[in-house]
Protein backbone atom coordinates (compact mmCIF):
# COMPACT_ATOMS: atom_id res chain seq x y z
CA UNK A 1 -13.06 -9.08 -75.80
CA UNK A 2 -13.96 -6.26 -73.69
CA UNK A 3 -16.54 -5.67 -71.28
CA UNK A 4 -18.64 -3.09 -73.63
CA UNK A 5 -18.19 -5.52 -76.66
CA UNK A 6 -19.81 -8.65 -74.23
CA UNK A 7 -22.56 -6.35 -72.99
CA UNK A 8 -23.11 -5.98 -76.35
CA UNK A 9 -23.68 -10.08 -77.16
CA UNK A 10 -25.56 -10.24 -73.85
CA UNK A 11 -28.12 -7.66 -74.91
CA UNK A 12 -28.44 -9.23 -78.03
CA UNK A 13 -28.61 -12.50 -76.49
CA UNK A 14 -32.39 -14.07 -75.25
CA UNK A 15 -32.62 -17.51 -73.16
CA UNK A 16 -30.37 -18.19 -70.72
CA UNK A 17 -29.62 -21.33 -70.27
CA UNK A 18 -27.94 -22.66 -66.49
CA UNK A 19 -26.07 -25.99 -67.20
CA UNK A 20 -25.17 -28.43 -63.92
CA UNK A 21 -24.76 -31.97 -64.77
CA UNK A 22 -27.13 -33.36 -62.18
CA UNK A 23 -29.84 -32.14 -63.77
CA UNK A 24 -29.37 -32.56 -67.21
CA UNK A 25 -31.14 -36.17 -67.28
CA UNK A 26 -28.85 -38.33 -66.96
CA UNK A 27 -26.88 -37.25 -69.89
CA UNK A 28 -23.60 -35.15 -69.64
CA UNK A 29 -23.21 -31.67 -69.28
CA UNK A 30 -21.46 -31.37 -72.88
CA UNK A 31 -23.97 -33.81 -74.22
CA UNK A 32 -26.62 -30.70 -73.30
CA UNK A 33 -24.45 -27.58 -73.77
CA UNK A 34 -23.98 -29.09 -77.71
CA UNK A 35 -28.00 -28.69 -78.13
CA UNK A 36 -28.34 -25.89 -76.60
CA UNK A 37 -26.05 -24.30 -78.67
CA UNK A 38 -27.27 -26.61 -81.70
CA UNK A 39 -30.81 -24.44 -80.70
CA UNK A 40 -29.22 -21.02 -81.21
CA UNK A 41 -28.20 -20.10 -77.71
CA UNK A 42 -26.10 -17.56 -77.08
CA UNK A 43 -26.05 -17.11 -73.40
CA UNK A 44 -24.55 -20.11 -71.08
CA UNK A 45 -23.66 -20.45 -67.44
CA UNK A 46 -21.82 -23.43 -66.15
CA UNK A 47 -22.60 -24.06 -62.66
CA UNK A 48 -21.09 -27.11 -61.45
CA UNK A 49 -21.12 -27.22 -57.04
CA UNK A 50 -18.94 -29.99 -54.95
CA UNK A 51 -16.08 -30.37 -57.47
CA UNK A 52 -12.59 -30.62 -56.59
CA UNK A 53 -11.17 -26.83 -58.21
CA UNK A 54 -8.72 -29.15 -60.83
CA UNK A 55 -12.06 -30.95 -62.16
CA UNK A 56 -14.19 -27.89 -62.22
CA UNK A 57 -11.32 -26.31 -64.30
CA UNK A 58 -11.71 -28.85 -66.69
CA UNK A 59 -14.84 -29.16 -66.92
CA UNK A 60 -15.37 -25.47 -67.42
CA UNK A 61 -12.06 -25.03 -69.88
CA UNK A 62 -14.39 -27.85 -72.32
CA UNK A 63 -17.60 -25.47 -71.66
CA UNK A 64 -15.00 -22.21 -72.90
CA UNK A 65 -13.49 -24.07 -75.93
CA UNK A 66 -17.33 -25.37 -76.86
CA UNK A 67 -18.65 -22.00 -76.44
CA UNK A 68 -16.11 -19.80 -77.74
CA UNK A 69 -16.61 -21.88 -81.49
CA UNK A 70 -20.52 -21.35 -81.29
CA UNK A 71 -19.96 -17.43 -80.96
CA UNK A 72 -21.66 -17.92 -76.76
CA UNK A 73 -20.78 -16.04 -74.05
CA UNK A 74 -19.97 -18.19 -71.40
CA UNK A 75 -20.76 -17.15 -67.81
CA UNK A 76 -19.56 -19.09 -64.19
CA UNK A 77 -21.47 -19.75 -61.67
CA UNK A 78 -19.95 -18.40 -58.07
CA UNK A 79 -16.20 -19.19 -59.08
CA UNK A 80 -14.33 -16.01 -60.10
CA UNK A 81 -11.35 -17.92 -60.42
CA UNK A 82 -12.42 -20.24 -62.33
CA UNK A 83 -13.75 -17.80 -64.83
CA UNK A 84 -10.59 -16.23 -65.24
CA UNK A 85 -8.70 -19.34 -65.90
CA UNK A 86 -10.93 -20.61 -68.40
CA UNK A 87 -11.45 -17.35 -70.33
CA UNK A 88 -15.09 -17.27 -69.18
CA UNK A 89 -16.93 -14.10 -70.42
CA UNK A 90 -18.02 -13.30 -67.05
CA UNK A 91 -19.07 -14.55 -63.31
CA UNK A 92 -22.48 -14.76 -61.50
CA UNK A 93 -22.23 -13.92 -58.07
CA UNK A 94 -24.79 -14.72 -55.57
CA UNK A 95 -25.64 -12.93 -52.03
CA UNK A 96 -23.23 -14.94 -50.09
CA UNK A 97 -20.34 -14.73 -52.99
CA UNK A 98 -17.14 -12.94 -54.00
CA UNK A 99 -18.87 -9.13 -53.58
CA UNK A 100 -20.24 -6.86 -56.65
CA UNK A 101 -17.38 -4.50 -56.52
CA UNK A 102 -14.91 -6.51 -55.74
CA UNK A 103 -15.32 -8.93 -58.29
CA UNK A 104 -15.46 -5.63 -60.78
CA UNK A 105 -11.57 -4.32 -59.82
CA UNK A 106 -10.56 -7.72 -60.15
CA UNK A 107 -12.00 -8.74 -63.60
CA UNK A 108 -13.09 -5.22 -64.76
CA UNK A 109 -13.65 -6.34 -68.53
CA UNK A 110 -15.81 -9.67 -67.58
CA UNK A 111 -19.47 -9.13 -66.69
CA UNK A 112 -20.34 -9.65 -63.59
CA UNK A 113 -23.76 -10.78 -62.82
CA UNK A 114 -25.75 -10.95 -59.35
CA UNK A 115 -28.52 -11.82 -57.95
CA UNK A 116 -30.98 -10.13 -56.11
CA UNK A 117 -34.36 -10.76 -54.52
CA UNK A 118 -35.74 -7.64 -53.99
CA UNK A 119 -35.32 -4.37 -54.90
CA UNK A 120 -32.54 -2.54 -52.25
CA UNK A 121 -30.55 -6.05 -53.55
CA UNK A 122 -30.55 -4.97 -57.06
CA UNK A 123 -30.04 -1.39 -56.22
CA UNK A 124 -26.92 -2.48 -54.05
CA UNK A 125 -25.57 -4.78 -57.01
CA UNK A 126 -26.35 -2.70 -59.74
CA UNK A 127 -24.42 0.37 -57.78
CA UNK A 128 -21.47 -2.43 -56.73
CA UNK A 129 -20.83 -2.17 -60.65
CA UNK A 130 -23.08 -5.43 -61.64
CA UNK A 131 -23.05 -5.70 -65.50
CA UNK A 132 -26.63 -7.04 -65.30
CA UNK A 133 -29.12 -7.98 -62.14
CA UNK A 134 -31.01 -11.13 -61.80
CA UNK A 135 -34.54 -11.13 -60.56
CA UNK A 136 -35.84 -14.34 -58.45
CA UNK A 137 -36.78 -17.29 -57.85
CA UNK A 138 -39.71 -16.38 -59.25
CA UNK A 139 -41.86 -19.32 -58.90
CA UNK A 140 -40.61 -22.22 -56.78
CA UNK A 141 -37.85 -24.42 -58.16
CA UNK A 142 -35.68 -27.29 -56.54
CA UNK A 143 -32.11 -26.08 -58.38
CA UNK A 144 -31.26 -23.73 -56.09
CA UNK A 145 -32.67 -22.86 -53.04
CA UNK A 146 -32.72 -19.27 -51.63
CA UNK A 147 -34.12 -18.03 -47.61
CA UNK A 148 -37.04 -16.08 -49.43
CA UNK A 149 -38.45 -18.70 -51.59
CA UNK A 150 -39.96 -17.83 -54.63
CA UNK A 151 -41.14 -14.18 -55.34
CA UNK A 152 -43.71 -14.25 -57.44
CA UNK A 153 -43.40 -12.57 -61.21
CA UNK A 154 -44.60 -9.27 -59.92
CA UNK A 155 -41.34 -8.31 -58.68
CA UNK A 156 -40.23 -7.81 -62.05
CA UNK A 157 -42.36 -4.87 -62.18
CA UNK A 158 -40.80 -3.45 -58.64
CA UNK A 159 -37.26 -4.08 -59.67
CA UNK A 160 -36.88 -3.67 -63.52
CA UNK A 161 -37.89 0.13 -63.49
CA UNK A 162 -35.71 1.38 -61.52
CA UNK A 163 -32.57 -0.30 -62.92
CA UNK A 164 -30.23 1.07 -65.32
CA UNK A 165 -28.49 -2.24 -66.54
CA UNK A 166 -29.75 -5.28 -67.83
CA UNK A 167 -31.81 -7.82 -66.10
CA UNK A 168 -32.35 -11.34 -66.24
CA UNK A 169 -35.54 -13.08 -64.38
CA UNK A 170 -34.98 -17.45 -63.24
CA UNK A 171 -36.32 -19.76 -61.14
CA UNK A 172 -39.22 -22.16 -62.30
CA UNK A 173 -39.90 -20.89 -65.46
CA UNK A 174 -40.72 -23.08 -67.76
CA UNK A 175 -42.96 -22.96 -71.55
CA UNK A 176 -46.24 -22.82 -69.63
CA UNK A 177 -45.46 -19.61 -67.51
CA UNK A 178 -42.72 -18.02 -69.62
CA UNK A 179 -45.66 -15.56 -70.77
CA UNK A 180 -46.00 -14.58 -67.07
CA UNK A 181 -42.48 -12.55 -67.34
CA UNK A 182 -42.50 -11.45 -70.59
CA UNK A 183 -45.69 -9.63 -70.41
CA UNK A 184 -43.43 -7.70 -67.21
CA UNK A 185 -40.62 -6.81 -69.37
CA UNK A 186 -38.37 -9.59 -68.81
CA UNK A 187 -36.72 -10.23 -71.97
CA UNK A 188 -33.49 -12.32 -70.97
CA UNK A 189 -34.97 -15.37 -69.64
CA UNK A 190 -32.71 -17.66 -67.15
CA UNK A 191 -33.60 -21.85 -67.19
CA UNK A 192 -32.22 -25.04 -66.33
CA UNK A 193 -34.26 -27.88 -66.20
CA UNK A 194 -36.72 -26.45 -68.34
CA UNK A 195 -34.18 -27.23 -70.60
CA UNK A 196 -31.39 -29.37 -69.41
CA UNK A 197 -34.00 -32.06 -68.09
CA UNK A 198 -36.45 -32.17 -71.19
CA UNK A 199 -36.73 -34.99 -73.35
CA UNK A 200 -35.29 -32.99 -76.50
CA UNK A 201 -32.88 -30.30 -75.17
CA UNK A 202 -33.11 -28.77 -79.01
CA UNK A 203 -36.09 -28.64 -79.57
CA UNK A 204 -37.07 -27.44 -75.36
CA UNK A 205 -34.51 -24.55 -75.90
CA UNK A 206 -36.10 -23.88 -79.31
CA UNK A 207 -39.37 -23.73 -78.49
CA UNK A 208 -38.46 -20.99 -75.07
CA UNK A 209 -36.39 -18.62 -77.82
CA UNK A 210 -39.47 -18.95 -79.91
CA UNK A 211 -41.61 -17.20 -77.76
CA UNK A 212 -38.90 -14.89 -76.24
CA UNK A 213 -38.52 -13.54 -80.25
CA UNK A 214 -42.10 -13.26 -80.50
CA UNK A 215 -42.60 -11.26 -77.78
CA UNK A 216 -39.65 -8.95 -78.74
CA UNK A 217 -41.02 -8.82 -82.34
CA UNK A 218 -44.51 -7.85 -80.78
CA UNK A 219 -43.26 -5.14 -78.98
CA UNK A 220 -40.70 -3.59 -81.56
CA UNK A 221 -44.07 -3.22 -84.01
CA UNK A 222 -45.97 -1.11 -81.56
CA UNK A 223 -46.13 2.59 -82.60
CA UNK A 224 -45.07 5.01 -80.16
CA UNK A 225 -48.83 6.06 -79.78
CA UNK A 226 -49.52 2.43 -79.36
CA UNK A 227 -47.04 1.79 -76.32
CA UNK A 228 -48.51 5.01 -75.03
């Protein structure tokens, strides 16, 4: 698959579900990615952190062949390498990671995703060749901790205008403030224990697509005069 065709699934794509073992519950990783994809998602990212590079291989090759059968793309957290190896669909790369462009030469048909937590950051990533920008934390979370701490759902409306490829918004979003990003534009939606740590992994990642949809659907029946 090329890099136009996974654009393609990751536009089409909604929630965004981050999978690392320690947070899923108690339960394992595969346990979780099999209801998420059970729930209809199409967007994964394994993100595994102090594994030996054999292990997180393996792990990551059972995410690609899981994945791959569901129709998901199937994105890596930090690990270019590992992406490639696999036959991930792409890479997330964070401020102190492999950089933008670099990771684009090497892997020019896998999408490449950064982060950013303010606005020159996704200017810089999206001009480094990023296939899509990330936006956060925006409200505090204990997955992944950043220097700026969270920054609040408002910077979706600094950052998202001014970018020409798609963005995805994470950190601390759960069902009772996914409304607070939607209204903003956001419309790929990045989680992990919202989902990976409920009680029903199904029905959690069900219920987040759910209102994702509707707020797509909502939009899509404006009139132009309307949105106006």
């Amino acid at each position: 698959m090329d890099h136009a065709a996974r654009i393609d699934l990751f536009q089409r794509a909604d929630l965004y579900v981050v999978i690392t073992e320690q947070f899923c519950a108690g339960r394992s990783a595969l346990d979780v990615l099999d209801a998420v994809l059970d729930a209809g998602v199409r967007l994964v990212q394994f993100r595994e952190n102090g594994l030996d590079d054999a292990e997180m291989y393996r792990r990551c090759d059972a995410f690609r062949e899981r994945t791959r059968e569901a129709g998901a793309l199937l994105i890596v957290d930090d690990r270019l390498d590992i992406a490639l190896a696999a036959g991930a669909d792409g890479v997330h790369l964070g401020q102190t990671d492999l950089p933008t462009d670099a990771a684009r030469r090497i892997a020019p048909e896998l999408i490449v995703g950064a982060s950013s937590h303010n606005l020159d950051e996704a200017l810089a990533a999206q001009e480094a060749g990023a296939s899509y920008v990330n936006i956060g934390p925006i409200f505090p979370t204990q997955t992944k901790s950043v220097s700026t701490g969270a920054v609040g759902p408002g910077m979706i409306e600094v950052v998202a205008p001014h970018l020409r490829v798609p963005f995805t918004c994470m950190g601390g979003i759960k069902i009772e403030n996914i409304h607070e990003v939607l209204r903003r534009g956001a419309r790929h939606v990045a989680v992990v224990t919202a989902v990976t740590a409920a009680l029903d992994v199904r029905a959690a990642a069900a219920e987040l697509r759910r209102a994702i949809m509707q707020c797509r659907c909502s939009e899509s029946q404006l009139t132009p005069q309307s949105r106006g």
